[in-house]
C-alpha atoms as a PDB file:
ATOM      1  CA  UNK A   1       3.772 -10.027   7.042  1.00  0.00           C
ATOM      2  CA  UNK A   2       1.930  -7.847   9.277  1.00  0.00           C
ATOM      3  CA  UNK A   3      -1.722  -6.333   8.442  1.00  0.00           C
ATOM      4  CA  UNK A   4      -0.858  -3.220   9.057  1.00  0.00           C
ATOM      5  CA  UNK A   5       2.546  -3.824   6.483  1.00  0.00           C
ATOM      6  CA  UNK A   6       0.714  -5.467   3.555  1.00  0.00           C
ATOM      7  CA  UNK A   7      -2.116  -2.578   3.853  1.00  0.00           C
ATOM      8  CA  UNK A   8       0.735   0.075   3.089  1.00  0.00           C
ATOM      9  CA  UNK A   9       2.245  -1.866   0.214  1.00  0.00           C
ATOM     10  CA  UNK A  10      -1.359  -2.379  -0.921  1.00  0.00           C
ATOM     11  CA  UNK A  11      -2.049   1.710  -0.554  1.00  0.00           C
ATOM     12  CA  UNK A  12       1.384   2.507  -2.632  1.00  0.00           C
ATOM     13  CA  UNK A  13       0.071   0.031  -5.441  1.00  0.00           C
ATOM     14  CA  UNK A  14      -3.456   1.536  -5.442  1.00  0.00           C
ATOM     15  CA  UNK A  15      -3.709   4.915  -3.418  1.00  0.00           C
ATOM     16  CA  UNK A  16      -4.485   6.622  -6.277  1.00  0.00           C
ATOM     17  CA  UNK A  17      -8.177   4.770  -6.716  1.00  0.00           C
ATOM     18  CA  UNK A  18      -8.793   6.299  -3.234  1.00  0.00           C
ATOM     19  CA  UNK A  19     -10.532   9.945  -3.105  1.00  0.00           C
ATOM     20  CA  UNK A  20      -8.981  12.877  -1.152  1.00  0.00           C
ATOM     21  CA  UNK A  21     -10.534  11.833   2.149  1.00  0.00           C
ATOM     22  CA  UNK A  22     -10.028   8.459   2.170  1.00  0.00           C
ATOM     23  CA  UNK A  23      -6.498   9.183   1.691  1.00  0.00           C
ATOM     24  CA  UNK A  24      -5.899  11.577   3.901  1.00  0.00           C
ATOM     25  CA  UNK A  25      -7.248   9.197   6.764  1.00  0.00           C
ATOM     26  CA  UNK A  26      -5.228   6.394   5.713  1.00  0.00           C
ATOM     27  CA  UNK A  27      -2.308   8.532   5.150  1.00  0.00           C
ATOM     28  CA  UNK A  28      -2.670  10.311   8.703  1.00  0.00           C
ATOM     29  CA  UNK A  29      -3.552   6.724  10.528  1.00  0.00           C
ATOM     30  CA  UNK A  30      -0.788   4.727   9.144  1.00  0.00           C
ATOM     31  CA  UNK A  31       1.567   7.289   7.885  1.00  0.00           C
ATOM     32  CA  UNK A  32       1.774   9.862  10.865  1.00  0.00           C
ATOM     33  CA  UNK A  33       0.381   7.262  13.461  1.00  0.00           C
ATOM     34  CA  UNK A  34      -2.245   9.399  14.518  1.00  0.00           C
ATOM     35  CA  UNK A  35      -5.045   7.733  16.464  1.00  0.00           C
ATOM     36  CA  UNK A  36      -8.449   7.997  16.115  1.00  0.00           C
ATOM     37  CA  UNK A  37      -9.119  10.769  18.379  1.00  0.00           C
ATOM     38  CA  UNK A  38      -6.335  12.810  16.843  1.00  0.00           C
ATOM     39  CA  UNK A  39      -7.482  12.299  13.038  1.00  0.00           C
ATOM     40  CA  UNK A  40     -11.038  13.223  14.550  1.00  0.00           C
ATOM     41  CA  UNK A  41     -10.025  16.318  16.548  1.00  0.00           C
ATOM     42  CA  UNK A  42      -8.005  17.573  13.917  1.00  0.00           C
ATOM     43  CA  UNK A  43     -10.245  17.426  11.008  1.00  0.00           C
ATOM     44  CA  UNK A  44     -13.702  17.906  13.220  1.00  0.00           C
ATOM     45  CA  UNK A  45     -15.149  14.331  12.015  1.00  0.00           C
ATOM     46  CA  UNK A  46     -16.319  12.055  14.622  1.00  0.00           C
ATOM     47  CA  UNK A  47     -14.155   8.898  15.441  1.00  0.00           C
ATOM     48  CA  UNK A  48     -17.034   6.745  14.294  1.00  0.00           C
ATOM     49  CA  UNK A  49     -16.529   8.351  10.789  1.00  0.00           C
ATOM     50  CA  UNK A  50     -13.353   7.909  10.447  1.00  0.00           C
ATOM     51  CA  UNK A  51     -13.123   4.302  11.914  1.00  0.00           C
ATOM     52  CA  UNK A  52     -15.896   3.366   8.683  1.00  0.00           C
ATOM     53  CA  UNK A  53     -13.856   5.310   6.180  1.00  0.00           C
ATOM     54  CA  UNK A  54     -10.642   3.209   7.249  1.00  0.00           C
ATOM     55  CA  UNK A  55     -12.990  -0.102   7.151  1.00  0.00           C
ATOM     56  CA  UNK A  56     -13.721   0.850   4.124  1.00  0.00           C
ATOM     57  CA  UNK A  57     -10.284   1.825   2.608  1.00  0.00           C
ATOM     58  CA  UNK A  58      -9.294  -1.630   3.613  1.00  0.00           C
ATOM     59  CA  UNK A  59     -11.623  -3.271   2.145  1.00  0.00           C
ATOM     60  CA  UNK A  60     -11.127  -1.542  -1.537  1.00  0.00           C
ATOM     61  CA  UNK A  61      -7.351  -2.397  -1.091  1.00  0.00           C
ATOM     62  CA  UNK A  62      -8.175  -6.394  -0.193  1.00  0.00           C
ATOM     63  CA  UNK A  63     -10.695  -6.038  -3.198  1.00  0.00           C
ATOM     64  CA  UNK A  64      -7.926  -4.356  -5.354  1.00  0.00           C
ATOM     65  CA  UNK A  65      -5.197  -6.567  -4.955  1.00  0.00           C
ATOM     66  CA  UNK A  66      -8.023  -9.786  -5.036  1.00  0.00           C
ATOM     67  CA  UNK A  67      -8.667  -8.874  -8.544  1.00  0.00           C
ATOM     68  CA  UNK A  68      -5.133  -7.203 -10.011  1.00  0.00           C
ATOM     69  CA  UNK A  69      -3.266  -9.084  -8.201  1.00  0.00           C
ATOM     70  CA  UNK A  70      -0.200  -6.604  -8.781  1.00  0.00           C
ATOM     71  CA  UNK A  71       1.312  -7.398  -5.254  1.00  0.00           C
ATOM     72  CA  UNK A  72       1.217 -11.170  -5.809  1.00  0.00           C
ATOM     73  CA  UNK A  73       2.648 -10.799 -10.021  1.00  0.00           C
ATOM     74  CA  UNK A  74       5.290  -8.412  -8.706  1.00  0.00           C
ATOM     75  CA  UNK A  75       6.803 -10.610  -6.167  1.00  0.00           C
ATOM     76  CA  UNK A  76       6.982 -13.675  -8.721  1.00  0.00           C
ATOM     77  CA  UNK A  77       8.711 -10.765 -10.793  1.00  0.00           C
ATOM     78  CA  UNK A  78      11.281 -10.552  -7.773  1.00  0.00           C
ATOM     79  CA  UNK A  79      11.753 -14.117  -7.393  1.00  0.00           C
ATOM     80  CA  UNK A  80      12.459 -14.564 -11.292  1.00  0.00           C
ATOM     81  CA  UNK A  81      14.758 -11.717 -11.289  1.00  0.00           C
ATOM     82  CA  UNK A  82      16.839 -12.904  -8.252  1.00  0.00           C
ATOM     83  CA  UNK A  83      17.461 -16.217  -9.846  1.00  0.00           C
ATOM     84  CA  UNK A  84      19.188 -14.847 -12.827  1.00  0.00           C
ATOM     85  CA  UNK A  85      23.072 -15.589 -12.351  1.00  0.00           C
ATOM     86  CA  UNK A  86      24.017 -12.877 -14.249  1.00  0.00           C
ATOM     87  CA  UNK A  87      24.834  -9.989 -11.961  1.00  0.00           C
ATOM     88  CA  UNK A  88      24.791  -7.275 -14.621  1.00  0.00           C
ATOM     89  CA  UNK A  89      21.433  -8.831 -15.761  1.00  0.00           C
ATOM     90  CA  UNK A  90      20.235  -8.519 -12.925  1.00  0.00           C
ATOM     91  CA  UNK A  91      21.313  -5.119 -11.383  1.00  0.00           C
ATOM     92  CA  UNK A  92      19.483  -4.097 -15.019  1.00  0.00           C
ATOM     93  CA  UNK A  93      16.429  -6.034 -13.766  1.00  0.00           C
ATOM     94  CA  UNK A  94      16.070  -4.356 -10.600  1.00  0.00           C
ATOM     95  CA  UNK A  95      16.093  -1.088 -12.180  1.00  0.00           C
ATOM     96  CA  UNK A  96      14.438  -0.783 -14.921  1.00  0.00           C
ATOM     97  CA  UNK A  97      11.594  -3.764 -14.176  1.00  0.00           C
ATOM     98  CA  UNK A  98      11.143  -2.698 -10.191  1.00  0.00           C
ATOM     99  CA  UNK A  99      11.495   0.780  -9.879  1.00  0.00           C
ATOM    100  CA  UNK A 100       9.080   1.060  -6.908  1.00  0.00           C
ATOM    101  CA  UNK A 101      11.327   0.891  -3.325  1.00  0.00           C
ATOM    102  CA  UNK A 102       8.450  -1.606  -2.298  1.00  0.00           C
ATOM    103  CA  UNK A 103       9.405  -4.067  -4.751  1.00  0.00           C
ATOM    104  CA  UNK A 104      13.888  -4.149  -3.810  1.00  0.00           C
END
Protein backbone atom coordinates (compact mmCIF):
# COMPACT_ATOMS: atom_id res chain seq x y z
CA UNK A 1 0.00 0.00 0.00
CA UNK A 2 1.02 3.37 -0.87
CA UNK A 3 2.16 6.14 1.84
CA UNK A 4 0.08 8.44 0.75
CA UNK A 5 -3.05 5.48 0.96
CA UNK A 6 -2.28 4.15 4.46
CA UNK A 7 -1.94 7.99 5.72
CA UNK A 8 -5.73 8.51 4.65
CA UNK A 9 -6.97 5.30 6.23
CA UNK A 10 -4.84 6.31 9.22
CA UNK A 11 -6.57 10.09 9.18
CA UNK A 12 -10.29 8.42 8.92
CA UNK A 13 -9.33 6.18 12.06
CA UNK A 14 -7.87 9.14 14.01
CA UNK A 15 -8.70 12.64 12.38
CA UNK A 16 -10.54 13.54 15.12
CA UNK A 17 -7.23 13.71 17.63
CA UNK A 18 -6.05 16.33 15.06
CA UNK A 19 -6.95 20.19 15.82
CA UNK A 20 -8.74 22.42 13.24
CA UNK A 21 -5.53 23.34 11.44
CA UNK A 22 -3.90 20.35 11.24
CA UNK A 23 -6.89 19.06 9.61
CA UNK A 24 -7.62 21.39 7.38
CA UNK A 25 -3.98 21.00 5.86
CA UNK A 26 -4.19 17.40 5.67
CA UNK A 27 -7.63 17.53 4.41
CA UNK A 28 -6.73 20.25 1.64
CA UNK A 29 -3.20 18.32 0.75
CA UNK A 30 -4.53 14.91 0.38
CA UNK A 31 -8.17 15.45 0.01
CA UNK A 32 -8.37 18.36 -2.65
CA UNK A 33 -4.71 17.72 -3.91
CA UNK A 34 -3.71 21.08 -3.37
CA UNK A 35 0.04 21.70 -3.33
CA UNK A 36 1.97 23.48 -1.12
CA UNK A 37 1.89 26.76 -2.69
CA UNK A 38 -1.87 26.59 -3.07
CA UNK A 39 -2.63 25.57 0.73
CA UNK A 40 -0.09 28.53 1.47
CA UNK A 41 -1.60 31.17 -0.85
CA UNK A 42 -4.92 30.39 0.13
CA UNK A 43 -4.74 30.48 3.80
CA UNK A 44 -1.68 33.25 3.92
CA UNK A 45 0.78 30.68 5.85
CA UNK A 46 4.11 30.20 4.44
CA UNK A 47 4.90 26.82 2.64
CA UNK A 48 7.50 26.13 5.28
CA UNK A 49 4.57 26.11 7.83
CA UNK A 50 2.56 24.08 6.33
CA UNK A 51 5.20 21.48 5.10
CA UNK A 52 6.03 21.09 9.36
CA UNK A 53 2.36 20.90 10.21
CA UNK A 54 1.96 17.94 7.57
CA UNK A 55 5.39 16.37 9.09
CA UNK A 56 3.87 16.57 11.97
CA UNK A 57 0.31 15.21 11.24
CA UNK A 58 2.14 12.22 9.96
CA UNK A 59 3.93 11.57 12.54
CA UNK A 60 0.84 11.61 15.23
CA UNK A 61 -0.94 9.19 12.76
CA UNK A 62 2.34 6.62 12.61
CA UNK A 63 2.37 7.22 16.50
CA UNK A 64 -1.46 6.57 16.65
CA UNK A 65 -1.80 3.55 14.85
CA UNK A 66 1.90 2.29 16.62
CA UNK A 67 0.12 2.27 19.84
CA UNK A 68 -3.88 1.45 19.00
CA UNK A 69 -3.16 -0.45 16.51
CA UNK A 70 -6.90 -0.12 15.17
CA UNK A 71 -5.76 -0.42 11.43
CA UNK A 72 -3.78 -3.62 12.07
CA UNK A 73 -6.95 -5.32 14.71
CA UNK A 74 -9.45 -4.27 12.06
CA UNK A 75 -7.97 -6.02 9.18
CA UNK A 76 -7.53 -9.39 11.28
CA UNK A 77 -11.35 -8.51 11.91
CA UNK A 78 -11.73 -8.67 7.96
CA UNK A 79 -9.79 -11.69 7.50
CA UNK A 80 -11.86 -13.60 10.32
CA UNK A 81 -15.03 -12.41 8.93
CA UNK A 82 -14.27 -13.47 5.28
CA UNK A 83 -13.52 -16.96 6.35
CA UNK A 84 -16.88 -17.61 7.78
CA UNK A 85 -18.79 -19.98 5.21
CA UNK A 86 -21.89 -18.82 6.16
CA UNK A 87 -23.01 -16.17 3.72
CA UNK A 88 -25.82 -14.75 5.85
CA UNK A 89 -23.25 -14.72 8.74
CA UNK A 90 -21.28 -13.00 7.07
CA UNK A 91 -23.23 -10.29 5.08
CA UNK A 92 -24.34 -9.67 9.08
CA UNK A 93 -20.61 -9.36 9.84
CA UNK A 94 -19.83 -6.85 7.38
CA UNK A 95 -22.49 -4.68 8.57
CA UNK A 96 -22.88 -4.46 11.75
CA UNK A 97 -18.92 -5.26 12.84
CA UNK A 98 -17.34 -2.95 9.78
CA UNK A 99 -19.44 -0.19 9.22
CA UNK A 100 -16.58 2.14 8.13
CA UNK A 101 -16.26 1.99 3.91
CA UNK A 102 -12.42 1.69 4.77
CA UNK A 103 -12.80 -1.54 6.33
CA UNK A 104 -15.27 -3.52 3.02
Amino acid sequence: MEKRDYLIILYDLYGELLNDKQKKYFEDYYFQNLSLGEISENLGTSRNAIHKVLQGVEEKLFFYEEKLKLYQKSKIIYAIIDNVKDKKIKRILKEEILEDEIYK
